[in-house]
PDB file of N, CA and C in Angstrom:
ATOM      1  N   UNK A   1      98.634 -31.246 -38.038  1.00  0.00           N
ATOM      2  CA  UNK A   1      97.303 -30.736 -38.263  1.00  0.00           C
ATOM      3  C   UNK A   1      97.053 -30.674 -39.773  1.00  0.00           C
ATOM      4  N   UNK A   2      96.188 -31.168 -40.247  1.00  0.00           N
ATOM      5  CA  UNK A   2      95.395 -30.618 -41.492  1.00  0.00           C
ATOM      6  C   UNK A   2      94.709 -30.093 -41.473  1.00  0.00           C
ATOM      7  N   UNK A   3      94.798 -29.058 -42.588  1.00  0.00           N
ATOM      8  CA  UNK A   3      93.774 -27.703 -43.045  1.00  0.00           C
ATOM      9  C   UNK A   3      93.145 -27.785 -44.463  1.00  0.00           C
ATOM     10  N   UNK A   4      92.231 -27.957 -44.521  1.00  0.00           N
ATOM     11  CA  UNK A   4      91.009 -28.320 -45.781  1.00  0.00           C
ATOM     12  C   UNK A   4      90.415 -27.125 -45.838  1.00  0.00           C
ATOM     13  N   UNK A   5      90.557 -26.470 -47.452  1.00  0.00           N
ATOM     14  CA  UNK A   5      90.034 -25.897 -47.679  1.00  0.00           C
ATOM     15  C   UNK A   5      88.826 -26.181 -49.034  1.00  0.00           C
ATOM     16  N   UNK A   6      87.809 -25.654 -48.952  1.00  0.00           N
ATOM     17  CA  UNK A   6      86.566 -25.723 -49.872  1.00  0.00           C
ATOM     18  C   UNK A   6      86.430 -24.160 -50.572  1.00  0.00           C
ATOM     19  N   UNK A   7      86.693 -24.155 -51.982  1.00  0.00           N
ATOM     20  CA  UNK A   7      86.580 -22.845 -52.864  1.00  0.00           C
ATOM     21  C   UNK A   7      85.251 -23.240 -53.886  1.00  0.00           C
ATOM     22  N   UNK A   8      84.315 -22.201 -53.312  1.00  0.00           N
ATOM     23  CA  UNK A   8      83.602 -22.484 -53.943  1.00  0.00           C
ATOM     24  C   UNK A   8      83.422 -20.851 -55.512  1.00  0.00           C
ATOM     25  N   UNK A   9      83.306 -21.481 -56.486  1.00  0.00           N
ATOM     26  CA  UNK A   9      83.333 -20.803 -57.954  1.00  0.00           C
ATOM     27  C   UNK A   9      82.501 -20.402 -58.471  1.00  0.00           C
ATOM     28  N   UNK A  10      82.564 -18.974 -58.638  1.00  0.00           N
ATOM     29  CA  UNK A  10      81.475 -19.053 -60.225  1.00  0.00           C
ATOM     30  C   UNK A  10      82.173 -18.542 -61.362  1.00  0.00           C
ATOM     31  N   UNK A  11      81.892 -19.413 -62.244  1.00  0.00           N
ATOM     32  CA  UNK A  11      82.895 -19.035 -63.563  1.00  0.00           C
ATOM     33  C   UNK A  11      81.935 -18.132 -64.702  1.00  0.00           C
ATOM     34  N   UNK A  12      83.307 -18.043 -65.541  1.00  0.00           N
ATOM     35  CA  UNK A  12      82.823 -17.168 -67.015  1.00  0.00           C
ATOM     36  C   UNK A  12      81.537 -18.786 -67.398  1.00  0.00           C
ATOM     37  N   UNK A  13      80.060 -18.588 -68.165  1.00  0.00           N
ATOM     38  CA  UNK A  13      78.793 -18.989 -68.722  1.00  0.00           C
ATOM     39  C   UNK A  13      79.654 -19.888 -69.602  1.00  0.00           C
ATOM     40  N   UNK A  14      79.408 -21.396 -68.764  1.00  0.00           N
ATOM     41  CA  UNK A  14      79.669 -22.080 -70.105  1.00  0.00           C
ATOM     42  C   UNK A  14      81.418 -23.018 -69.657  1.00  0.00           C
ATOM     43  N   UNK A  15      82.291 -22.529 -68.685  1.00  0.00           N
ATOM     44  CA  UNK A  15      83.353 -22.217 -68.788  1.00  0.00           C
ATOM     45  C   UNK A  15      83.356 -23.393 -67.564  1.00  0.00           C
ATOM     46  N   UNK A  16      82.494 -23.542 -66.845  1.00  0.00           N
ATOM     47  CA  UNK A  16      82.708 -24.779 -65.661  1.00  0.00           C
ATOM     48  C   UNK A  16      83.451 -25.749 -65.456  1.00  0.00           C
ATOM     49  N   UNK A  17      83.181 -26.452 -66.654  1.00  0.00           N
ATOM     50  CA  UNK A  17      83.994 -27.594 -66.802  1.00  0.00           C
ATOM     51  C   UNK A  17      85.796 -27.388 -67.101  1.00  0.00           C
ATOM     52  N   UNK A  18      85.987 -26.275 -67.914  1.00  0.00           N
ATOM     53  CA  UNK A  18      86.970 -26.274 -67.623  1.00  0.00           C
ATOM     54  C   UNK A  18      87.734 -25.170 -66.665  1.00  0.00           C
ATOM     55  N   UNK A  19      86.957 -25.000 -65.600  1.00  0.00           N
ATOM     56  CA  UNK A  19      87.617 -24.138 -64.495  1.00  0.00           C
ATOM     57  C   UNK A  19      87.876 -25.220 -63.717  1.00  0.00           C
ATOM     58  N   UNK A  20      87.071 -26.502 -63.741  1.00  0.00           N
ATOM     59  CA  UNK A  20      87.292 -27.253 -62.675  1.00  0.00           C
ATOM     60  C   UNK A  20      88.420 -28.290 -63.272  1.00  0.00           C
ATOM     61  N   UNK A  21      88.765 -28.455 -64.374  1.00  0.00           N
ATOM     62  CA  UNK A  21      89.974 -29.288 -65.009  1.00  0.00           C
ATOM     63  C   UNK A  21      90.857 -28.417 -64.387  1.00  0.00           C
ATOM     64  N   UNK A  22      90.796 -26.975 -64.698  1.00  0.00           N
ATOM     65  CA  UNK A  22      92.420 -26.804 -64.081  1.00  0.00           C
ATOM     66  C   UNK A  22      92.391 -26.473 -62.755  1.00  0.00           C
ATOM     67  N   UNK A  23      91.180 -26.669 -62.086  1.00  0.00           N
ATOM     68  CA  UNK A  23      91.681 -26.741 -60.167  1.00  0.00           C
ATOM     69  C   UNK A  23      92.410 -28.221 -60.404  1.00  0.00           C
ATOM     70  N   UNK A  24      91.441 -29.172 -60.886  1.00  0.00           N
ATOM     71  CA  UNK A  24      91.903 -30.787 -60.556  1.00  0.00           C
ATOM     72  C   UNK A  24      93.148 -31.154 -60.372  1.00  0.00           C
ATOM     73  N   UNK A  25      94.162 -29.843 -61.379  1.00  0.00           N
ATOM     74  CA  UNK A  25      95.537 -30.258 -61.881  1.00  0.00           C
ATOM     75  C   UNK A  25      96.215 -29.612 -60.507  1.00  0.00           C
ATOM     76  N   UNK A  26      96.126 -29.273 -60.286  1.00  0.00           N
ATOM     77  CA  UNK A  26      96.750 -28.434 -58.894  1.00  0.00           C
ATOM     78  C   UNK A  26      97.062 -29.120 -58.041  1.00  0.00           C
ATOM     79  N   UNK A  27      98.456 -29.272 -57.586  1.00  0.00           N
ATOM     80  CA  UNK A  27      98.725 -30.286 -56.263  1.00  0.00           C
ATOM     81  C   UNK A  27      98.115 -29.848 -54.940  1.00  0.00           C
ATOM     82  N   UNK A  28      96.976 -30.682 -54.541  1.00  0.00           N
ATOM     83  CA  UNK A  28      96.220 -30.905 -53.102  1.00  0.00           C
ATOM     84  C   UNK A  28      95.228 -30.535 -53.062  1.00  0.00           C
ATOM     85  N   UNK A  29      94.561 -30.642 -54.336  1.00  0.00           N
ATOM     86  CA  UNK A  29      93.465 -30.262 -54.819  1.00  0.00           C
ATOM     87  C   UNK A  29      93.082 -31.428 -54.856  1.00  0.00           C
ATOM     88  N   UNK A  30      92.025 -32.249 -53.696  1.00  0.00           N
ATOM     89  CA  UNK A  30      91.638 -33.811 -53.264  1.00  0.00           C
ATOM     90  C   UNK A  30      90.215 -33.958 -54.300  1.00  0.00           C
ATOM     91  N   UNK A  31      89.331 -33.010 -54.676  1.00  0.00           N
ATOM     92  CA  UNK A  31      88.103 -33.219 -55.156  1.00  0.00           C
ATOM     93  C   UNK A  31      87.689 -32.530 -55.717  1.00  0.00           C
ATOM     94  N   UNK A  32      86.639 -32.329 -56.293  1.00  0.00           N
ATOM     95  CA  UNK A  32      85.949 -31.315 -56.873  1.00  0.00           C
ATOM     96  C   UNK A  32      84.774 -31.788 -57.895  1.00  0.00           C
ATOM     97  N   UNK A  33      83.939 -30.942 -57.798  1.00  0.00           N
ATOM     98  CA  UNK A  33      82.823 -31.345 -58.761  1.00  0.00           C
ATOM     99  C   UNK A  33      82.202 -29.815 -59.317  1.00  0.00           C
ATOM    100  N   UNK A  34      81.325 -29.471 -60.511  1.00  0.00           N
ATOM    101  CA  UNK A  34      80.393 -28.716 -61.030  1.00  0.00           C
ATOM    102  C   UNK A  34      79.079 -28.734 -60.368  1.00  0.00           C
ATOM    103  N   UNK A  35      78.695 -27.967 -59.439  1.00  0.00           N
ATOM    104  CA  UNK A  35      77.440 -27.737 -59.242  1.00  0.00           C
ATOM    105  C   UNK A  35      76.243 -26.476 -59.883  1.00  0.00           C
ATOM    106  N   UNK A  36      74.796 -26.741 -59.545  1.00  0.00           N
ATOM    107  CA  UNK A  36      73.956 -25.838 -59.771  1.00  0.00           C
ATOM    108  C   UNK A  36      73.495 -24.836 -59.058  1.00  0.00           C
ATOM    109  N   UNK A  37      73.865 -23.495 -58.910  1.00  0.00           N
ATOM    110  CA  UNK A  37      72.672 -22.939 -57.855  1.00  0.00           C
ATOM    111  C   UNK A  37      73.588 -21.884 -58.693  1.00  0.00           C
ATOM    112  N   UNK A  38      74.247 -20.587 -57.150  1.00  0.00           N
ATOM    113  CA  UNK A  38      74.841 -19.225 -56.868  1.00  0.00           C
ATOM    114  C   UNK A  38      76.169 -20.193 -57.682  1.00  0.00           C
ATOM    115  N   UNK A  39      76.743 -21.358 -56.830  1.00  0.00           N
ATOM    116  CA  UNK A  39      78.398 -21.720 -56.956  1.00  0.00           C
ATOM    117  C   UNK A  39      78.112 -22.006 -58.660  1.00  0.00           C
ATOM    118  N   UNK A  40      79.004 -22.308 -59.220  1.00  0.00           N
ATOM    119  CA  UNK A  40      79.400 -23.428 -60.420  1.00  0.00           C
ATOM    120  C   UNK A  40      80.717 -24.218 -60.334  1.00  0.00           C
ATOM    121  N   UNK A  41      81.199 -23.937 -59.402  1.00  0.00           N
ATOM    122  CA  UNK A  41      82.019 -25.688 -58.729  1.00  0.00           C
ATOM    123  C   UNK A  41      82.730 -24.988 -57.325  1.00  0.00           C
ATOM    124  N   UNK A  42      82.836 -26.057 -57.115  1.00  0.00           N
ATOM    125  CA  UNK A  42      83.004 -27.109 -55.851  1.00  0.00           C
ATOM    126  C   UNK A  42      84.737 -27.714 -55.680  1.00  0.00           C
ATOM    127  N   UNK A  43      85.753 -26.951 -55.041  1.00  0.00           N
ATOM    128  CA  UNK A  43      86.572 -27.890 -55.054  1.00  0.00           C
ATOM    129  C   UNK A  43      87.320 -28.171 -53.230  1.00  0.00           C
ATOM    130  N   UNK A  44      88.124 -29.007 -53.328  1.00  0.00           N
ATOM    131  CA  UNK A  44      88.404 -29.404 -51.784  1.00  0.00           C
ATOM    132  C   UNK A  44      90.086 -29.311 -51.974  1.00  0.00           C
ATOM    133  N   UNK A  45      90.619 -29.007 -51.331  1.00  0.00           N
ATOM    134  CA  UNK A  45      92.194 -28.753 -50.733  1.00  0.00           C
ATOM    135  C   UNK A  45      92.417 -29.297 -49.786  1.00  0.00           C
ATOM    136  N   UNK A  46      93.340 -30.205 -49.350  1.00  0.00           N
ATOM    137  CA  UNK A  46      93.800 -30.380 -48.243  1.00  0.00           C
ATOM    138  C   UNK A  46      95.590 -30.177 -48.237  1.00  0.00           C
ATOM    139  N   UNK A  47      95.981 -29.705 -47.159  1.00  0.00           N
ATOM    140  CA  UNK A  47      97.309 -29.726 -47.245  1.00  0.00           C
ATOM    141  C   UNK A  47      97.637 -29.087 -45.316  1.00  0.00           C
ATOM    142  N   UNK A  48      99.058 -29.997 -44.924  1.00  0.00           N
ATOM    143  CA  UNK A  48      99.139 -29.734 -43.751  1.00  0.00           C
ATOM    144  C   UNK A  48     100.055 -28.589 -43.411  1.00  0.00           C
ATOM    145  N   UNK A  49     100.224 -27.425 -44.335  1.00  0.00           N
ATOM    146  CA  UNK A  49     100.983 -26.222 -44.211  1.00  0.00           C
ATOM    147  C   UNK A  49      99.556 -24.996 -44.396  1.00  0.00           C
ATOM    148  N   UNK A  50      99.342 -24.781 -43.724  1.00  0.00           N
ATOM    149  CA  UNK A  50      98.524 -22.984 -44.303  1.00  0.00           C
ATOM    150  C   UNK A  50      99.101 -22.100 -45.224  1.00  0.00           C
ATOM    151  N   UNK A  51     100.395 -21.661 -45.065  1.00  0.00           N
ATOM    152  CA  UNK A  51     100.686 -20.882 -46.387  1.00  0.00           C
ATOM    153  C   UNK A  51     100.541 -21.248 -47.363  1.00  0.00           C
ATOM    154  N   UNK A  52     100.795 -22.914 -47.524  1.00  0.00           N
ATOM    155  CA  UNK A  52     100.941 -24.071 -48.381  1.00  0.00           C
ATOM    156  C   UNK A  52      99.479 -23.682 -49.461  1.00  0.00           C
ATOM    157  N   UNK A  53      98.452 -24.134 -47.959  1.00  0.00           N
ATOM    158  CA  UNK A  53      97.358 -23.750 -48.301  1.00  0.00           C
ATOM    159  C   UNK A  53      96.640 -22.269 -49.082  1.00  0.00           C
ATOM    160  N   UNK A  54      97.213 -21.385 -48.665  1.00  0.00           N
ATOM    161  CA  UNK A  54      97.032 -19.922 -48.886  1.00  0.00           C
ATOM    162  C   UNK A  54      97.396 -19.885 -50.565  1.00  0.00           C
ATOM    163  N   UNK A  55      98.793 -20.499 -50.557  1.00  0.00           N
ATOM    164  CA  UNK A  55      98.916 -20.607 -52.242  1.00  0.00           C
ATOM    165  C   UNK A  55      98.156 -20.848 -52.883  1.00  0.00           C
ATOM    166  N   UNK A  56      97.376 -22.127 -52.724  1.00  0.00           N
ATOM    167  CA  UNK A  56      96.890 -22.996 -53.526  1.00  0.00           C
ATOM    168  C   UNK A  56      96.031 -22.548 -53.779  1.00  0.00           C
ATOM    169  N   UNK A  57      95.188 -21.607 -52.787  1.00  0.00           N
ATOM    170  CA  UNK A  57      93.552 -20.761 -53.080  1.00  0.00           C
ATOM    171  C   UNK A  57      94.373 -19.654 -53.853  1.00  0.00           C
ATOM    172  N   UNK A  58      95.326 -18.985 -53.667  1.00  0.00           N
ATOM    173  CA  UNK A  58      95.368 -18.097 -54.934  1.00  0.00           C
ATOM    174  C   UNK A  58      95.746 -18.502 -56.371  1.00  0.00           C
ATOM    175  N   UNK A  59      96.202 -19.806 -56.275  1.00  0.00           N
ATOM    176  CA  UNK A  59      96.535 -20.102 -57.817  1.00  0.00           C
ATOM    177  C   UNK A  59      95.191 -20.527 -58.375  1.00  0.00           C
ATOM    178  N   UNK A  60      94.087 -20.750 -57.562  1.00  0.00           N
ATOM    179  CA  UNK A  60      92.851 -21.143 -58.231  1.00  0.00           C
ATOM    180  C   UNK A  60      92.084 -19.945 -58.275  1.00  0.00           C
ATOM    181  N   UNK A  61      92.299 -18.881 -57.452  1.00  0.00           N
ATOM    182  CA  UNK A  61      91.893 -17.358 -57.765  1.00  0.00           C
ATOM    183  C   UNK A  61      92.743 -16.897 -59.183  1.00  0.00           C
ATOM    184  N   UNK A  62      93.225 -16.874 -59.481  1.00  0.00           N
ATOM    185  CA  UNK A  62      93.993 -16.529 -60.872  1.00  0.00           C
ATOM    186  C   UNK A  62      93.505 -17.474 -62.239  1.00  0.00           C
ATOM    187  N   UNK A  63      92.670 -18.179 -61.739  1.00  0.00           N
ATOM    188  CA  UNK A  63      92.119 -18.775 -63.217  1.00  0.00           C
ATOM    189  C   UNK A  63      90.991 -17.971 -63.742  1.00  0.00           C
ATOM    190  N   UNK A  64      91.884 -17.606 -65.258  1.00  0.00           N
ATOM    191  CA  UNK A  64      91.301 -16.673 -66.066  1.00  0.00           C
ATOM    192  C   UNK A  64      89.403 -16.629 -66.110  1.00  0.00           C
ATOM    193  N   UNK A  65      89.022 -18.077 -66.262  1.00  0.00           N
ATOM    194  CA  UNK A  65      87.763 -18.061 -66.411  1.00  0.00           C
ATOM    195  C   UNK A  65      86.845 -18.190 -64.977  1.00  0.00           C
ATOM    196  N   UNK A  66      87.564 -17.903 -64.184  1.00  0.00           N
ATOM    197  CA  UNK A  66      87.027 -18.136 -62.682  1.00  0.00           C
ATOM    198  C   UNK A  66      86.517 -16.543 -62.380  1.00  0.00           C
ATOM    199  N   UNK A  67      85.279 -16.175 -62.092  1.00  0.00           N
ATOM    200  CA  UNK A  67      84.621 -14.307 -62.261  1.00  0.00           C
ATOM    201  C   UNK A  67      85.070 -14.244 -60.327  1.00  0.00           C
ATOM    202  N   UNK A  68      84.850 -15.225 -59.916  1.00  0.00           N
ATOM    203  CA  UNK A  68      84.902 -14.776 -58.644  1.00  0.00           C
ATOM    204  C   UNK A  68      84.713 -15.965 -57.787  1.00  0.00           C
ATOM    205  N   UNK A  69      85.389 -16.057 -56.424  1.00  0.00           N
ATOM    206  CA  UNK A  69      85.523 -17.206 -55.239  1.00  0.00           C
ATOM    207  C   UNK A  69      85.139 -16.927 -53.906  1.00  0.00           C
ATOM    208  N   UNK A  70      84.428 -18.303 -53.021  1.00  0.00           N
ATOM    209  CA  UNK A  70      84.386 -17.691 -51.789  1.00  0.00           C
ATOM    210  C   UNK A  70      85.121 -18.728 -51.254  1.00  0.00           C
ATOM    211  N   UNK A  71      86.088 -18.877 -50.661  1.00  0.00           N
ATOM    212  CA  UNK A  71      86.855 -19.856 -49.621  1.00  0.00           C
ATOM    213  C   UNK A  71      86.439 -20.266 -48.126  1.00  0.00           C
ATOM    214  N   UNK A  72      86.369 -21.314 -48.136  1.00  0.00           N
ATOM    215  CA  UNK A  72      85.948 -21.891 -46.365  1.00  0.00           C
ATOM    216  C   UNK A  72      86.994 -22.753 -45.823  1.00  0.00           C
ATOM    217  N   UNK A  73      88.004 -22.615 -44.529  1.00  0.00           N
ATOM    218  CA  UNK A  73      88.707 -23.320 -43.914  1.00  0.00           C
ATOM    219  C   UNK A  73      88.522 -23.656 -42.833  1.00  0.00           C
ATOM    220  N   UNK A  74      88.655 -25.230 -42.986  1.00  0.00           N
ATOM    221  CA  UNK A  74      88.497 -25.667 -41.732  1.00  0.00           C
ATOM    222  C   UNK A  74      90.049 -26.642 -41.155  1.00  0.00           C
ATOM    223  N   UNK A  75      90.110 -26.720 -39.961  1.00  0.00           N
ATOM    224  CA  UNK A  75      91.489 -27.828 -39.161  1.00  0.00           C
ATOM    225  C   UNK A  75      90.832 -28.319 -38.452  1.00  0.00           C
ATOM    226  N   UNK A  76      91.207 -29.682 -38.798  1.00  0.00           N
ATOM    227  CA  UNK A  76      91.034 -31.002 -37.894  1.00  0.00           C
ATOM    228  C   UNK A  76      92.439 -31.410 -36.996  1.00  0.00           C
TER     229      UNK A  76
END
């Protein structure tokens, strides 16, 4: 089974671009982009362990310039 997760960000004003360089670096971190609205990025996880997974959203919760996250999981 794979489990994809989508974290969506809003960072410290200004700080986007590089909140989303250091999701990119993160192993199973498949995508990501900077968007406009509530979010200010966009990234995608896939990995076929959940805890695996569980890590990976907290090591991108711990980025300094990241104010706050909402996470969505889905299994295919």
């Amino acid at each position: 089974m794979v489990f994809t997760a989508y974290v969506l960000g809003v960072s410290k004003i200004g700080k986007e671009r590089e909140v989303l360089e250091k999701c990119l670096k993160i192993k199973g971190v498949v995508e990501g982009t900077v968007v406009f609205g509530e979010y200010d990025v966009i990234v995608k996880i896939q990995t076929d362990d959940v805890k695996e997974l569980s890590r990976k959203v907290e090591e991108i919760r711990r980025i300094e310039e990241l104010l706050r996250s909402v996470t969505l999981i889905s299994s295919q």
